[in-house]
Protein backbone atom coordinates (compact mmCIF):
# COMPACT_ATOMS: atom_id res chain seq x y z
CA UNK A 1 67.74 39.38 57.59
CA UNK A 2 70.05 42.13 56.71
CA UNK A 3 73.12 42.76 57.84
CA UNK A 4 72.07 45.89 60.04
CA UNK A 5 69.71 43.72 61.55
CA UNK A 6 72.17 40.96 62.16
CA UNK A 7 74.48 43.96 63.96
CA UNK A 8 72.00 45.21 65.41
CA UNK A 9 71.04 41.71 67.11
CA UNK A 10 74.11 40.91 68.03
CA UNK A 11 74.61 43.92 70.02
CA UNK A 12 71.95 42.66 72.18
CA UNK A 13 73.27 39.00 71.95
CA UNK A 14 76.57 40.44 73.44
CA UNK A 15 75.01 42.40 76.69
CA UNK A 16 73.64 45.88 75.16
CA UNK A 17 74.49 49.42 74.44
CA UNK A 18 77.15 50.47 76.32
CA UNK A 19 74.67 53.18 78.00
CA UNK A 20 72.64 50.51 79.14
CA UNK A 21 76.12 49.01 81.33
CA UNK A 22 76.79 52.06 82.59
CA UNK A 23 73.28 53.09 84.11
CA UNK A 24 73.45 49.37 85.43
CA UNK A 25 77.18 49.97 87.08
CA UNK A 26 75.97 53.73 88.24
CA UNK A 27 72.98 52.02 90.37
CA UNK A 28 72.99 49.18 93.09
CA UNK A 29 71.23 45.89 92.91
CA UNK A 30 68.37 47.36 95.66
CA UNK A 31 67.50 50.43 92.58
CA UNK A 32 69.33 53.17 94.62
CA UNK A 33 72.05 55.28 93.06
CA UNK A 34 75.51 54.57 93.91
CA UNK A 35 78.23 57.16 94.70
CA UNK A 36 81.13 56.68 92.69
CA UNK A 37 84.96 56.58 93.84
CA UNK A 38 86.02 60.45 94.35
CA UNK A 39 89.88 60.34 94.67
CA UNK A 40 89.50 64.45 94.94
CA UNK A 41 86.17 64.78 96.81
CA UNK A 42 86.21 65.21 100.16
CA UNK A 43 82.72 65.99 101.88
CA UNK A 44 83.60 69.26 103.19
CA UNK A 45 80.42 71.42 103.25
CA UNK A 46 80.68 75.49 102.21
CA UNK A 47 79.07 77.91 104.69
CA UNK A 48 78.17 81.56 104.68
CA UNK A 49 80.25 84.14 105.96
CA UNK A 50 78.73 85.89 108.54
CA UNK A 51 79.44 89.70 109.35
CA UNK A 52 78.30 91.45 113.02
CA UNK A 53 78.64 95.00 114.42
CA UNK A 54 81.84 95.29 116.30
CA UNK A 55 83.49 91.92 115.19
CA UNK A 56 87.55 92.07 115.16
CA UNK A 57 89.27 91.91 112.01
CA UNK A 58 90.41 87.81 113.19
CA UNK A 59 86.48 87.21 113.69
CA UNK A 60 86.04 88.51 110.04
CA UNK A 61 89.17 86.29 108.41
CA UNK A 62 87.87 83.29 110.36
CA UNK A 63 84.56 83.66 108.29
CA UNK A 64 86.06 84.12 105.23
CA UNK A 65 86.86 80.03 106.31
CA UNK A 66 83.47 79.41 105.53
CA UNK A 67 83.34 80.96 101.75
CA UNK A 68 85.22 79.95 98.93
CA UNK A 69 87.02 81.71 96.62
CA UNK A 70 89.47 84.53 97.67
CA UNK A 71 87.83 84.33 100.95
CA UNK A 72 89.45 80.90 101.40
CA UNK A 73 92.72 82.35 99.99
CA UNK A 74 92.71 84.85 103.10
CA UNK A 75 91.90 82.58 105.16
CA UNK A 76 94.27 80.07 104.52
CA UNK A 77 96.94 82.69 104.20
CA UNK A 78 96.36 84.17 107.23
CA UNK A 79 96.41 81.06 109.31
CA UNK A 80 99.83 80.18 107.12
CA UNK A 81 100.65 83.67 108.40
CA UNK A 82 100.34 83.46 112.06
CA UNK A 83 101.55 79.42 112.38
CA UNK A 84 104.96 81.34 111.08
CA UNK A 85 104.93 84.02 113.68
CA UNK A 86 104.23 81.72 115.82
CA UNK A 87 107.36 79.26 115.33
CA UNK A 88 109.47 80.83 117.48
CA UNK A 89 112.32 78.81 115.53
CA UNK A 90 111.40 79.78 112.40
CA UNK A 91 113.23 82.76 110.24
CA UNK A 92 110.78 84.81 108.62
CA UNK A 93 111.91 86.63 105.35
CA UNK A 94 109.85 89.46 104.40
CA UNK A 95 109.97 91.13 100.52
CA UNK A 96 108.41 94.47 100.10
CA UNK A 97 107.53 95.57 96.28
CA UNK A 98 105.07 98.06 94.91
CA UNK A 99 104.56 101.44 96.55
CA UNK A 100 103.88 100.07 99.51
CA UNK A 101 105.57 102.76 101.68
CA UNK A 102 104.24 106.00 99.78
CA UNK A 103 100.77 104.48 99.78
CA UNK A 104 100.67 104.32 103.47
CA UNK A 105 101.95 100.70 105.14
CA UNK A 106 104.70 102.19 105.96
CA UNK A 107 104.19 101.77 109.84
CA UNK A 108 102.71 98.54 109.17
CA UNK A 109 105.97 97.50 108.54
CA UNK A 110 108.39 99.20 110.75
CA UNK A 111 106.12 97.45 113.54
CA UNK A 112 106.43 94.34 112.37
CA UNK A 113 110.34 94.86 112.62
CA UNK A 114 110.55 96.50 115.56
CA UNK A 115 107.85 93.72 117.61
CA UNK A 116 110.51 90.81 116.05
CA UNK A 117 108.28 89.45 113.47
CA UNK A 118 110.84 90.23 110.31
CA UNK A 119 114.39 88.55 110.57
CA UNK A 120 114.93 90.24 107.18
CA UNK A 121 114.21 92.26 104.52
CA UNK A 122 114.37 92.57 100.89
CA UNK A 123 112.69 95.87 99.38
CA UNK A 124 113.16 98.18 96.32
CA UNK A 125 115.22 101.53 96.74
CA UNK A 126 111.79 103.45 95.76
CA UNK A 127 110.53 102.35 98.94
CA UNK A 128 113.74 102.88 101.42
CA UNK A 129 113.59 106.53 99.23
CA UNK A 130 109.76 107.37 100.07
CA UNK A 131 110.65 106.32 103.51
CA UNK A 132 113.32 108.41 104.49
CA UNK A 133 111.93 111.44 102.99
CA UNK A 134 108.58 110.92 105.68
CA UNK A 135 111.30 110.07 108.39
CA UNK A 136 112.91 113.60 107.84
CA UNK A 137 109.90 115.53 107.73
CA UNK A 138 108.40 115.48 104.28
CA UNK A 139 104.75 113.97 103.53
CA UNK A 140 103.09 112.24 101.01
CA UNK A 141 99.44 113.30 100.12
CA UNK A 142 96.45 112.20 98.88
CA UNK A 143 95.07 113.01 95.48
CA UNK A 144 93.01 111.64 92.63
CA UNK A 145 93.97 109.54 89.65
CA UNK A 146 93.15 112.37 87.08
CA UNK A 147 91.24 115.79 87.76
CA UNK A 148 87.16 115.40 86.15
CA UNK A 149 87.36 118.38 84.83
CA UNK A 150 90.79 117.51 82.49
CA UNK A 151 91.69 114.88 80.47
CA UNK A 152 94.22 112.27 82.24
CA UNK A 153 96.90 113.51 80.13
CA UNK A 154 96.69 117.01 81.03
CA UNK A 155 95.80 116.75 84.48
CA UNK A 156 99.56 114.76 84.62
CA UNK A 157 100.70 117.75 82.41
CA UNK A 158 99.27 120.01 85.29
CA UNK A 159 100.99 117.89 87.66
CA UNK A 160 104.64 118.49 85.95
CA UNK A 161 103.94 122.19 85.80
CA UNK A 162 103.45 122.57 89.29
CA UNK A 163 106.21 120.08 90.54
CA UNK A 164 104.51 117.41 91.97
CA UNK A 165 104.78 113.71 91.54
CA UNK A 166 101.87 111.47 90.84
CA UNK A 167 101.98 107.58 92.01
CA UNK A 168 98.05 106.79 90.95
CA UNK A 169 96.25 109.08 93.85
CA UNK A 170 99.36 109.63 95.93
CA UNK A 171 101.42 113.06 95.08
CA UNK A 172 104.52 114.12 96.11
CA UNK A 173 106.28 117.76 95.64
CA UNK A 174 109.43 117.32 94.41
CA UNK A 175 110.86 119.58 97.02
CA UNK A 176 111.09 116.64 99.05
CA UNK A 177 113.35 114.90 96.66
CA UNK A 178 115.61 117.62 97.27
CA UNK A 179 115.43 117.56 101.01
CA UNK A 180 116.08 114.07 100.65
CA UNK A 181 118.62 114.21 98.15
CA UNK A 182 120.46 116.80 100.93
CA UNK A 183 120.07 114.13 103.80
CA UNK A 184 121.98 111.50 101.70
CA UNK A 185 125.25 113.85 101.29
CA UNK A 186 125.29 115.35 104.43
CA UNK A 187 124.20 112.28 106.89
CA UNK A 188 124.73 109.09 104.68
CA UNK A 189 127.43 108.67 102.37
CA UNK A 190 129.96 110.50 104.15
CA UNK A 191 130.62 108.28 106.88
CA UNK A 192 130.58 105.77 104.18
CA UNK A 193 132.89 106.91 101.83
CA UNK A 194 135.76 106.11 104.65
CA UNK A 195 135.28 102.71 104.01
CA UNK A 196 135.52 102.81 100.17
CA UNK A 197 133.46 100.23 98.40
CA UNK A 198 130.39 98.71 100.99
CA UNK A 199 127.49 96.16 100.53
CA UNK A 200 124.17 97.28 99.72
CA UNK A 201 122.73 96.18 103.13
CA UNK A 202 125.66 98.74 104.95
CA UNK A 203 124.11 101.31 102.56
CA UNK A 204 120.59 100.45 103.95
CA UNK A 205 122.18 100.42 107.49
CA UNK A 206 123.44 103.33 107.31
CA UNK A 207 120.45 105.07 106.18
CA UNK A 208 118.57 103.60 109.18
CA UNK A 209 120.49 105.20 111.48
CA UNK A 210 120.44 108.55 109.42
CA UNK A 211 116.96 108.38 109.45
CA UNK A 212 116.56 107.75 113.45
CA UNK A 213 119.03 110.19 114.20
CA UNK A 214 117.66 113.27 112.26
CA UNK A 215 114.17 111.91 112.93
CA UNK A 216 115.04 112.64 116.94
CA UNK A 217 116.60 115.88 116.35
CA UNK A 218 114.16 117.64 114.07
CA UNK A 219 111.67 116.78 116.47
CA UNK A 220 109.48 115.02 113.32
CA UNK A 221 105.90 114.32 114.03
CA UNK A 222 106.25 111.00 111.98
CA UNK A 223 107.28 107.76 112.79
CA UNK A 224 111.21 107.33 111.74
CA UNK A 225 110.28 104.58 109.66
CA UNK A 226 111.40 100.77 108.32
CA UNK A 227 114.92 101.32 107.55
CA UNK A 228 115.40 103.05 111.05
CA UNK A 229 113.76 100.14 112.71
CA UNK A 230 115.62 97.88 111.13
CA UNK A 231 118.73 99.75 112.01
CA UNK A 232 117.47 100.11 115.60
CA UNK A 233 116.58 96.11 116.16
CA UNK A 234 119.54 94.72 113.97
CA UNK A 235 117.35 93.55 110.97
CA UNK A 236 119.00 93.58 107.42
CA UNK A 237 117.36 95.47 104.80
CA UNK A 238 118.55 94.07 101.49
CA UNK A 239 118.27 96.20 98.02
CA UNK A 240 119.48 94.40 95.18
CA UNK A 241 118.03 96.59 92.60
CA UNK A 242 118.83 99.91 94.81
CA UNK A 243 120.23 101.45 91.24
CA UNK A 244 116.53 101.54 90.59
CA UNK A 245 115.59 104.38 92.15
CA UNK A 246 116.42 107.71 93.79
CA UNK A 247 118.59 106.67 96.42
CA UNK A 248 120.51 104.38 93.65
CA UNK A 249 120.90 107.26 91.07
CA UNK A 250 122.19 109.49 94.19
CA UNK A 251 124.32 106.93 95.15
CA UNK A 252 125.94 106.58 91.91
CA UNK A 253 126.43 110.32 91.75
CA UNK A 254 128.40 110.91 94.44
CA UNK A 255 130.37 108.05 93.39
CA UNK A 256 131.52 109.97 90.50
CA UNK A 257 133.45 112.22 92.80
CA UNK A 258 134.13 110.02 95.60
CA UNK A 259 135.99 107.11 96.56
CA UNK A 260 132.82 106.07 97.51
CA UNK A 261 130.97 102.78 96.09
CA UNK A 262 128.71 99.98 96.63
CA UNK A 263 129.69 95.81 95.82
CA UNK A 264 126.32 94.68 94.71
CA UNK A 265 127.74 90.44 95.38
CA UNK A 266 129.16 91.55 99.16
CA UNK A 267 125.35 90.88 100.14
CA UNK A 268 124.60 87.22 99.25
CA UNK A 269 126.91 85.88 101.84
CA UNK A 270 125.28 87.12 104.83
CA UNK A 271 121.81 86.42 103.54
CA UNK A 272 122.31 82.77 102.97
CA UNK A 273 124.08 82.30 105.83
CA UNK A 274 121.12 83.26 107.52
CA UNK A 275 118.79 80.64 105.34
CA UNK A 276 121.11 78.14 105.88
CA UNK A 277 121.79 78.71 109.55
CA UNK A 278 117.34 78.46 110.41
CA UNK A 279 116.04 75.60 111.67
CA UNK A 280 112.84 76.77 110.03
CA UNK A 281 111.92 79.82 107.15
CA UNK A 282 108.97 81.67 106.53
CA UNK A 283 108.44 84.27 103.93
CA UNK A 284 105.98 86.67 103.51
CA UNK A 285 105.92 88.48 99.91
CA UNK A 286 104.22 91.70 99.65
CA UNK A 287 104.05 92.12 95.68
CA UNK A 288 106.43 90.53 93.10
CA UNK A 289 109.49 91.96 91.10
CA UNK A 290 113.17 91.58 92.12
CA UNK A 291 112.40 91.60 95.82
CA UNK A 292 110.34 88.56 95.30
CA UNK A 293 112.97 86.47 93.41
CA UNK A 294 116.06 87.50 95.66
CA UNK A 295 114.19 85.97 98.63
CA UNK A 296 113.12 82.75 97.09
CA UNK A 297 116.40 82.00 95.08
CA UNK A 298 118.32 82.06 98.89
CA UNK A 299 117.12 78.95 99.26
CA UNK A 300 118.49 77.71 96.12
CA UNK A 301 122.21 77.76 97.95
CA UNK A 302 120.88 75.87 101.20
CA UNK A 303 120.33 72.40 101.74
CA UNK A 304 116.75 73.09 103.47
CA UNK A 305 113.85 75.11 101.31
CA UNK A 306 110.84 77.44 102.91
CA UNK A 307 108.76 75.67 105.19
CA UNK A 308 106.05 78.68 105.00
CA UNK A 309 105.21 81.11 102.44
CA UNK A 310 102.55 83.52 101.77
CA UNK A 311 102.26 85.99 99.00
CA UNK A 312 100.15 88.69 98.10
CA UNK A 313 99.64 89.65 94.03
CA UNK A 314 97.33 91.11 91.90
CA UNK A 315 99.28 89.58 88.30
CA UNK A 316 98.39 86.54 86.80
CA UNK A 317 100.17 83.08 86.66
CA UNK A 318 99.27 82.39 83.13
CA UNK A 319 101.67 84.98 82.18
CA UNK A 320 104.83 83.11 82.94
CA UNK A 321 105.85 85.97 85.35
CA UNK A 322 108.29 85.71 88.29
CA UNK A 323 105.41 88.41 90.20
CA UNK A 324 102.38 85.96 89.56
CA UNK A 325 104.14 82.88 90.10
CA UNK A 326 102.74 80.45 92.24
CA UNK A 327 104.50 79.37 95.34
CA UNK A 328 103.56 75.43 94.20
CA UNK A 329 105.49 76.70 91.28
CA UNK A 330 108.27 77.94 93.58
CA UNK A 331 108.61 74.29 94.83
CA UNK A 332 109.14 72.15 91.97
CA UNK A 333 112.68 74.69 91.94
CA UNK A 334 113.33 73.43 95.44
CA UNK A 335 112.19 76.94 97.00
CA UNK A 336 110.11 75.71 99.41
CA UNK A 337 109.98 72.33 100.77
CA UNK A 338 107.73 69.24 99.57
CA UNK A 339 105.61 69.67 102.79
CA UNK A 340 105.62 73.26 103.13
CA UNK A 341 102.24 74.88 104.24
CA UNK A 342 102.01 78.23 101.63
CA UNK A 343 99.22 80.10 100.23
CA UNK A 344 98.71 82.81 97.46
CA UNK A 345 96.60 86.08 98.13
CA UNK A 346 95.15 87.50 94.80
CA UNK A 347 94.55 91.07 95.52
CA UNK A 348 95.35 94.82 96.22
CA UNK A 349 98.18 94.75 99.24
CA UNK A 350 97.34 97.83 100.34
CA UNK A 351 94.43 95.82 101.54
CA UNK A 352 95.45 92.52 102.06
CA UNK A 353 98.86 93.39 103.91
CA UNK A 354 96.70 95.21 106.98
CA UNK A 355 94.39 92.25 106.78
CA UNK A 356 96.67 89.64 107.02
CA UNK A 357 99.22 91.19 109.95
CA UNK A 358 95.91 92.17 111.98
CA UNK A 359 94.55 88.85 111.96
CA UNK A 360 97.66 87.30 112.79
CA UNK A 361 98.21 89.60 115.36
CA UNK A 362 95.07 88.77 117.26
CA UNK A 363 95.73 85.26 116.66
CA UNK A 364 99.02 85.71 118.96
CA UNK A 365 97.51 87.70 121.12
């Protein structure tokens, strides 16, 4: 016999392939299969979403619990969303990015403020700038990416020509820069510049009440906005990257000729104050960016972490970005606790922001 046969033997001599074991282990001794150990696996059957005439915006996230997908993320989210509203000891931070207030959520979020569902807030000067200018009576308007009869270059070109500012289908005449530009030096900085060099969140303040005030007087059809809200319910706004934007380069100018000036550190002490003074903290982040970051790294200062967060972004986490981070990311820093209940909403927030305040809001209700 050769020696192949002699291996080949002995193989069989010593129990069989190794296949052969392994359809023996994956079958009882009765010839019926048997179900293997699933650490993972929990028998949790998917359903359909089902959609009705006439069904609230709550009964249509509360389907999106049957599907997978995104339309788990929502779902999760907004139940995430509304158990933080709902804590009526819990500190909700709130971090607006994006265009979110030229693009129209503007009221979205001054309602929030004004119905107590924001303890604070931490936006970009773009979006304090686009809201003051609708507070004292300019508009935003709609318009279209590019014109079909003109390439996108020179319908942009077009644009420039005739003074108006594009943000995707969103314009803006420039006029209203200067309007605004006129309400910061006449109702802002001046009763600022008394008090020399102030915190960013006294800036915001400040423009709050600007915004309320002339808002009354002028007799403006629109809403007076976030930063008057906040002003008018005693919610910080916090800008830490206000130099990034109108209202920061308009700042700086009249600094040149003024004893006027802003102490960007002045800030940090009465926002983790108010981490560290909650007995629980929720966060809601609309977008990513600096706003984003400055809320999460609060917690770095406090002995507690977030015990809710929800975030809404369209990047990527493969990047290595701070805006498509994970919030299970965020924890292994410390910026939200071990247990913390958080969920990540990949998507437009012009959509996903209405969706995820009106479910909640029906939820309360």
């Amino acid at each position: 016999m050769s020696d192949h046969d002699d291996a080949h033997d002995g193989g069989h001599e010593d129990g069989g392939h190794a296949d052969d074991d392994h359809e023996a282990d994956a079958h009882d001794h009765d010839g019926g299969y048997e179900m293997p150990e699933r650490e993972e696996f929990e028998h949790n059957p998917l359903g359909h979403a089902e959609v009705s005439a006439g069904m609230t915006v709550g009964e249509l996230v509360e389907q999106y619990g049957h599907a997978g997908i995104g339309a788990a993320d929502v779902h999760e989210a907004a139940d995430i969303y509304a158990e933080m509203l709902a804590d009526e000891d819990c500190t909700v931070f709130m971090s607006l990015a994006g265009a979110m207030v030229p693009t129209g959520m503007r009221k979205i979020v001054s309602d929030l403020i004004r119905d107590g569902h924001v303890d604070a807030l931490v936006t970009t000067g773009a979006n304090l700038t686009h809201d003051a200018i609708e507070a004292i009576g300019g508009k935003h308007h709609h318009g279209s990416e590019h014109h079909c009869e003109k390439t996108p270059r020179e319908h942009d070109e077009t644009l420039r020509d005739e003074e108006v500012d594009r943000i995707y289908n969103v314009y803006l005449p420039q006029e209203h820069f200067a309007l605004f530009e006129s309400h910061l030096r006449d109702e802002v900085f001046p009763p600022l510049e008394e008090e020399g060099a102030v915190s960013i969140e006294r800036l915001c303040r400040e423009l709050g009440r600007a915004n309320s005030e002339v808002n009354e007087r002028e007799g403006v059809e629109e809403d007076a906005g976030v930063a008057a809200a906040a002003y008018e319910s005693d919610v910080p706004i916090y800008c830490p990257a206000v130099q990034d934007s109108v209202l920061g380069l308009q700042a700086w100018m009249y600094s040149q000729t003024s004893a006027f000036t802003l102490d960007a550190l002045a800030d940090m002490t009465p926002l983790t104050d108010l981490a560290y003074d909650a007995d629980t903290a929720g966060c809601l982040l609309v977008g990513g960016g600096v706003p984003k970051n400055f809320t999460l790294q609060t917690m770095l200062v406090t002995p507690g972490a977030y015990d809710y967060g929800v975030q809404i972004t369209m990047d990527p986490e493969a990047t290595g970005g701070l805006s498509g981070a994970t919030l299970d990311e965020a924890r292994s820093w410390g910026k939200l606790e071990k247990d913390a209940r958080n969920a990540t909403v990949l998507g437009d927030a012009t959509i996903m922001l209405p969706l995820l305040v009106a479910s909640a809001r029906e939820r309360l209700a």
